[in-house]
Protein backbone atom coordinates (compact mmCIF):
# COMPACT_ATOMS: atom_id res chain seq x y z
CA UNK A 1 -9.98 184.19 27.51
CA UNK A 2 -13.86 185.45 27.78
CA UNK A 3 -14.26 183.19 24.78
CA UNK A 4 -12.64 180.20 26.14
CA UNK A 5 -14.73 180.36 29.23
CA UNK A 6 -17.86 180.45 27.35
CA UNK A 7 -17.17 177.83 25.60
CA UNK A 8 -16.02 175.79 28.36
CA UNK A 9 -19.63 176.76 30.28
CA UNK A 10 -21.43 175.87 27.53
CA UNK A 11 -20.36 172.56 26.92
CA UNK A 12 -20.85 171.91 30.57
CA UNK A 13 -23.41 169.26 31.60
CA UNK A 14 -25.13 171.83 33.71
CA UNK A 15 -25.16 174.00 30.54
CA UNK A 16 -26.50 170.77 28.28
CA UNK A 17 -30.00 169.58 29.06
CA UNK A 18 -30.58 165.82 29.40
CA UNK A 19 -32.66 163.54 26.31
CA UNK A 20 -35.98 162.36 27.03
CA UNK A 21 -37.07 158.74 25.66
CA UNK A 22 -40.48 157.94 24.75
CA UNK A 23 -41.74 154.89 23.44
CA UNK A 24 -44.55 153.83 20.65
CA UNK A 25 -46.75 151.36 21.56
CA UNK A 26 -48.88 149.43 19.10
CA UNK A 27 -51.35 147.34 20.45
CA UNK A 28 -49.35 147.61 23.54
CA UNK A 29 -46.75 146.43 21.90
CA UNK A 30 -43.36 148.31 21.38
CA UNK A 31 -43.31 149.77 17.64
CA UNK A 32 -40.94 153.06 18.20
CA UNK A 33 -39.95 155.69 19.47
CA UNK A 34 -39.75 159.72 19.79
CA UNK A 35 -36.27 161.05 21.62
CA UNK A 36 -36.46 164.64 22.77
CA UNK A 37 -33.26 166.48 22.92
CA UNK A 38 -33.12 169.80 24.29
CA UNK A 39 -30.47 172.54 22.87
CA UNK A 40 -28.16 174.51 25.10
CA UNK A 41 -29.32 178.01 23.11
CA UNK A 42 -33.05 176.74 24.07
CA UNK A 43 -33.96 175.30 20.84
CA UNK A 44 -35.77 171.59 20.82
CA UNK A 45 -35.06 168.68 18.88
CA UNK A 46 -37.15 165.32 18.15
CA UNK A 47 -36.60 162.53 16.90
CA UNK A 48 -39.47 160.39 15.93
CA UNK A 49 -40.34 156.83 13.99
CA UNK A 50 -42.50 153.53 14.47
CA UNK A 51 -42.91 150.87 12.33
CA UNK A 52 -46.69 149.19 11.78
CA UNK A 53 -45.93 146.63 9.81
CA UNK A 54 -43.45 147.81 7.20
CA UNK A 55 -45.36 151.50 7.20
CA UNK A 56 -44.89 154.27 9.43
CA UNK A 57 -43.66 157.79 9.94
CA UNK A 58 -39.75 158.58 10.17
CA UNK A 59 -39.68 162.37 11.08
CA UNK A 60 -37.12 165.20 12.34
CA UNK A 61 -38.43 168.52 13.63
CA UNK A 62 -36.78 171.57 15.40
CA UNK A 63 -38.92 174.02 16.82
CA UNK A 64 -38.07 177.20 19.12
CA UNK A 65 -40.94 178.71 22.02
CA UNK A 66 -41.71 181.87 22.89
CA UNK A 67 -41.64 182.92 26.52
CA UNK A 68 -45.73 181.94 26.30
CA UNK A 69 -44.96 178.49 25.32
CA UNK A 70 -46.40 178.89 21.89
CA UNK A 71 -43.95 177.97 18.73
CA UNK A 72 -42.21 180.49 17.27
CA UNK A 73 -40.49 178.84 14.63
CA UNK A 74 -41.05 174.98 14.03
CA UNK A 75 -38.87 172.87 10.92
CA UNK A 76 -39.77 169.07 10.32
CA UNK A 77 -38.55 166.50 7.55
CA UNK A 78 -38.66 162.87 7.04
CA UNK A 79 -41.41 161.03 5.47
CA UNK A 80 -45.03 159.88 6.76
CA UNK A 81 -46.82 156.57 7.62
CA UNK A 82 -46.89 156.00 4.21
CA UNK A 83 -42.99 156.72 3.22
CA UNK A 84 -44.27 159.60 0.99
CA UNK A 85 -41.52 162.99 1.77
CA UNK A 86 -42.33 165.50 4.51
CA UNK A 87 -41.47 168.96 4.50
CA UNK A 88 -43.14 171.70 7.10
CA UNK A 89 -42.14 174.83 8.33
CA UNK A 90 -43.94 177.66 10.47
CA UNK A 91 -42.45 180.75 11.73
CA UNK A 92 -44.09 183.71 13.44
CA UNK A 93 -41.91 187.18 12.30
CA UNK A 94 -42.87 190.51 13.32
CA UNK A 95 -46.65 189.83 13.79
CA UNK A 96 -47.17 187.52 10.86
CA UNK A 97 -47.73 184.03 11.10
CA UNK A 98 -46.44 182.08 8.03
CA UNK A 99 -46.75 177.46 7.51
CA UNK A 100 -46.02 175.41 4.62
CA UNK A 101 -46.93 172.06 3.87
CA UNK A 102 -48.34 169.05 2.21
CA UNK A 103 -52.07 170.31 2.93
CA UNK A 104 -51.93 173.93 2.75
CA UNK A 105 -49.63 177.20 2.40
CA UNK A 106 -50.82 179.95 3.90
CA UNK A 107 -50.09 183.04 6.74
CA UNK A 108 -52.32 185.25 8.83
CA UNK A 109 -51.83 188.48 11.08
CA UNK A 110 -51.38 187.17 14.98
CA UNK A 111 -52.33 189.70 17.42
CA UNK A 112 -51.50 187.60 20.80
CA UNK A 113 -50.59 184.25 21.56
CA UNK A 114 -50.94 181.10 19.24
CA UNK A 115 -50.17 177.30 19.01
CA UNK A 116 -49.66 176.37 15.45
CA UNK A 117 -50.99 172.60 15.23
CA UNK A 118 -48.64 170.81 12.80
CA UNK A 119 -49.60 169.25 9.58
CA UNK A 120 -46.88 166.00 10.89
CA UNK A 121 -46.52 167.44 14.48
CA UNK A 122 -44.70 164.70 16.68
CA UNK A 123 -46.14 163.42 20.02
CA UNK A 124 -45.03 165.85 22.49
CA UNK A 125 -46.37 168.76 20.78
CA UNK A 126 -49.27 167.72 22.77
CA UNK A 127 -47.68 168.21 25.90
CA UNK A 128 -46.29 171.77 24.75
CA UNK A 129 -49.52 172.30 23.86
CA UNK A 130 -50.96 171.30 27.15
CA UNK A 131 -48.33 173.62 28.94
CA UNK A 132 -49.01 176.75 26.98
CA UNK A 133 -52.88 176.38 27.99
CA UNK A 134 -52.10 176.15 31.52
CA UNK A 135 -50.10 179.46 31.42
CA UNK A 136 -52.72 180.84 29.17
CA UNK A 137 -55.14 183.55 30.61
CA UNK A 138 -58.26 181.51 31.28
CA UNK A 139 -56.28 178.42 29.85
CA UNK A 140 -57.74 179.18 26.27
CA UNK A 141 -55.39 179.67 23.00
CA UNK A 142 -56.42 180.73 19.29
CA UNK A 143 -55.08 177.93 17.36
CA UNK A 144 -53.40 178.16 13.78
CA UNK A 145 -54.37 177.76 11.29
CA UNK A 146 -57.72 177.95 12.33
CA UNK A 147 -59.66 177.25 15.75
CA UNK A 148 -59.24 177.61 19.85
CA UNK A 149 -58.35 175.37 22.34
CA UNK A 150 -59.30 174.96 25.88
CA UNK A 151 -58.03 172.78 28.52
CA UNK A 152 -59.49 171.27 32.32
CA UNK A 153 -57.43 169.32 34.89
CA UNK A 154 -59.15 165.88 35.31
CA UNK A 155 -57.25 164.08 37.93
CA UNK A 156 -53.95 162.95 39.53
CA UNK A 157 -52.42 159.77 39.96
CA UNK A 158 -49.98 157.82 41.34
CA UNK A 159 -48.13 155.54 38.77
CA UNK A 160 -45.53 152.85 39.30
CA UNK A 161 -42.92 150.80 37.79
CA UNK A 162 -41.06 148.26 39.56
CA UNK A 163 -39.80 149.88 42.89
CA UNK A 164 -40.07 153.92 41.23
CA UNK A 165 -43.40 156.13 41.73
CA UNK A 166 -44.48 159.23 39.69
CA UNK A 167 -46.95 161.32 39.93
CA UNK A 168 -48.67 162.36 36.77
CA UNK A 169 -51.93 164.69 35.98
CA UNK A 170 -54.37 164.23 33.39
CA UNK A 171 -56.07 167.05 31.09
CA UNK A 172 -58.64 167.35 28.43
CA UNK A 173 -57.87 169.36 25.70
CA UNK A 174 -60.67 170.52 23.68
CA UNK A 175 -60.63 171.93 20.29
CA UNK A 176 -58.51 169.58 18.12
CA UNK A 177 -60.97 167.01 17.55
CA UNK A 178 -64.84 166.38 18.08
CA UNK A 179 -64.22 165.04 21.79
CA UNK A 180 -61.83 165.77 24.38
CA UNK A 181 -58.16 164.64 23.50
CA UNK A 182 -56.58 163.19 26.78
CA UNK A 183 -52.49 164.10 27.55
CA UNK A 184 -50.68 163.36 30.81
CA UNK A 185 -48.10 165.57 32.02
CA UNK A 186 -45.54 164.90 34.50
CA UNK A 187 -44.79 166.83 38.72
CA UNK A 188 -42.63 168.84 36.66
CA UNK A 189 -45.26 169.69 33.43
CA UNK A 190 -43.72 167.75 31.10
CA UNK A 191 -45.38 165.38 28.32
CA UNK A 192 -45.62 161.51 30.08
CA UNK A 193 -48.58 159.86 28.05
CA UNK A 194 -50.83 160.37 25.28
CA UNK A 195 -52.84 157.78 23.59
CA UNK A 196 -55.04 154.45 23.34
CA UNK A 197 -55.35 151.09 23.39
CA UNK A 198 -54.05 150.72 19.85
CA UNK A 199 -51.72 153.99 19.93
CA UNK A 200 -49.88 155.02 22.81
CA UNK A 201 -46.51 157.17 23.53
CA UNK A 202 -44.89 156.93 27.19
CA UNK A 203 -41.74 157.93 28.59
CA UNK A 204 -39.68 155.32 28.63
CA UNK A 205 -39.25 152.80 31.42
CA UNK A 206 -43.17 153.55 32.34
CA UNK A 207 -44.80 151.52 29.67
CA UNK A 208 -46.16 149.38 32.59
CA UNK A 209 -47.83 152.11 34.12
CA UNK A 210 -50.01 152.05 30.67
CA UNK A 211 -52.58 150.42 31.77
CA UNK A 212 -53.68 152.15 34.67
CA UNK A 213 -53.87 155.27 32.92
CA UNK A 214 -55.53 153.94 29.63
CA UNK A 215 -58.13 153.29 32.91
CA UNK A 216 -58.13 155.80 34.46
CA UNK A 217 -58.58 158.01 30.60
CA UNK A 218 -61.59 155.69 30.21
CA UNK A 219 -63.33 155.99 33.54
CA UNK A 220 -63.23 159.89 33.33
CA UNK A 221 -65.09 159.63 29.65
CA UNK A 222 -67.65 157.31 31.38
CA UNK A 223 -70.61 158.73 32.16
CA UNK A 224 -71.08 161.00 28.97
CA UNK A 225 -73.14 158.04 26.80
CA UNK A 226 -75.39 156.22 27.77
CA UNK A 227 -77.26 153.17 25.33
CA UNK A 228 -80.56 152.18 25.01
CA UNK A 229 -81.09 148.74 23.02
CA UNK A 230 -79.57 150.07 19.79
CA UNK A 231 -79.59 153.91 20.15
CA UNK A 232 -77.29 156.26 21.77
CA UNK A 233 -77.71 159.51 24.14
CA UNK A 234 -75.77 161.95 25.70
CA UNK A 235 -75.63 162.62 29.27
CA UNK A 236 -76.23 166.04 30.77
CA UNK A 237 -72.62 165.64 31.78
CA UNK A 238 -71.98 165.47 28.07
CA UNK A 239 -74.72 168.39 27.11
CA UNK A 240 -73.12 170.31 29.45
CA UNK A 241 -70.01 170.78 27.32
CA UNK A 242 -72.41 170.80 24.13
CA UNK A 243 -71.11 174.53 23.50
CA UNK A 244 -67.95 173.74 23.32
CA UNK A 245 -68.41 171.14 21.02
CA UNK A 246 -70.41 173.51 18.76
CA UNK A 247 -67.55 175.66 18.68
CA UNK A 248 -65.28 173.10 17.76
CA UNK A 249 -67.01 171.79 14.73
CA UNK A 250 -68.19 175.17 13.27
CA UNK A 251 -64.64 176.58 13.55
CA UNK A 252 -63.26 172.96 11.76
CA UNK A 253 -66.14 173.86 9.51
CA UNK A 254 -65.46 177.16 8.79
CA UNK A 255 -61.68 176.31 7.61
CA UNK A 256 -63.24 173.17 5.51
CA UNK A 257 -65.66 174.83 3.25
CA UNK A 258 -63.94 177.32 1.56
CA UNK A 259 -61.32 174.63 0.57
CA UNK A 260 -63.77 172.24 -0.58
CA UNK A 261 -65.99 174.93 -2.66
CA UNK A 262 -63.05 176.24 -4.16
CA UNK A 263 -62.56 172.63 -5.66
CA UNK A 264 -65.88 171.70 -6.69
CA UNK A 265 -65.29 174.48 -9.08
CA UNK A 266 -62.78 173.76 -10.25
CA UNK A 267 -63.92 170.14 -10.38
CA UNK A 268 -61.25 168.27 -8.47
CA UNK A 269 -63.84 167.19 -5.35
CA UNK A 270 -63.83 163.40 -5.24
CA UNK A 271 -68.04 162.77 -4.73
């Protein structure tokens, strides 16, 4: 009878969580999609493809959190923009960090909390990303396989399409790339927007509300360069995060070299 009830529980919709749509934009125009579909045992699933012109990625991934919002175990297959097979896995067991796949193989001791950054991670693993920071002690996580990541709040707004409102908030993630990478997370922090001009992701039913965020994305990066007939210069808002910067590329650096050493040795560096 215990068993029965169980059952009926968990196949409740209370019990079931709802999907999540997203769409691909290309251009601004739509190209794909990623689908979201949470387990009942807490487990995630995605679902995620676009098309650019006959290319494009067509990818499956299942990936489990810890209670700090960091993955714990992550599984994706499919193939990549260019149709060539994917296969990725990363799992954290009893201290030891362990990834596989088409770039590297390799594992590491873990002593506290840390985001692995997928070789073919799908959109929203920016917005898990995103959430782990903000519960992070100083918002701050070591990064695997290699780096640290930091995140600010930039600014709220108010988006709309047709007669619905939502409010999103936009942060700056630093660490994954050589500038700030901009995500947009919903009232109740979950993933809403990522993206550019040429590439954007959305949830679905918002891709009017594209715009005005693409804006918004560009007038917070204003202000950091400024151009002077035909040379550049940074701001002292943009010196001002200078260390961080620093940090970024030595650490990106750091995980490079070895790599590329190792194969001018052995002669396989393409000069």
């Amino acid at each position: 009878m215990r068993s029965i009830l169980a059952l009926v529980l968990a196949l409740s919709p209370a019990a079931v969580a709802q999907e999540v749509r997203y769409r691909v934009l290309l251009g601004g125009n739509p190209a794909g999609a990623q689908v979201t579909l949470p387990q009942p045992d807490g487990e995630l699933r995605f679902s995620f493809e676009f098309n650019d012109r006959g290319r494009g990625p067509k990818l499956e991934s299942r990936m489990r959190l810890a209670a700090d919002g960091t993955p714990a175990f992550e599984e994706t297959s499919g193939n990549d923009y260019l149709k060539k097979p994917v296969a990725e896995r990363f799992s954290v067991e009893g201290g030891k960090a362990g990834w596989t796949n088409q770039g590297e193989e390799g594992d590491r001791a873990v002593a506290g909390p840390a985001f692995y950054v997928s070789f073919w991670g799908v959109p929203e693993e920016l917005g898990l990303l995103a959430r782990a920071l903000l519960k992070a002690p100083g918002g701050s996580l070591a990064l695997l396989p290699e780096g640290e990541a930091r995140i600010e709040k930039v600014g709220d707004q108010d988006v709309r399409a047709g007669e619905r409102s939502q409010h999103v908030t936009q942060y700056a993630i630093t660490g994954l790339d050589f500038s700030p990478t901009s995500v947009w997370l919903d009232a109740d922090g979950r993933y809403f927007f990522s993206g550019s001009s040429w590439y954007s992701v959305v949830r679905e039913g918002w891709e009017d509300a594209v715009p005005s965020l693409l804006d918004a994305q560009d007038k917070a990066a204003a202000g950091l360069m400024v151009v002077d007939g035909e040379f550049a210069a940074a701001t002292p808002e943009l010196m001002a995060r200078a260390a961080d910067y620093r940090e970024a590329l030595e650490a990106a650096l750091d995980f490079t070299k070895p790599k590329f050493n190792e194969e001018m040795r052995s002669g396989h560096a393409n000069m």
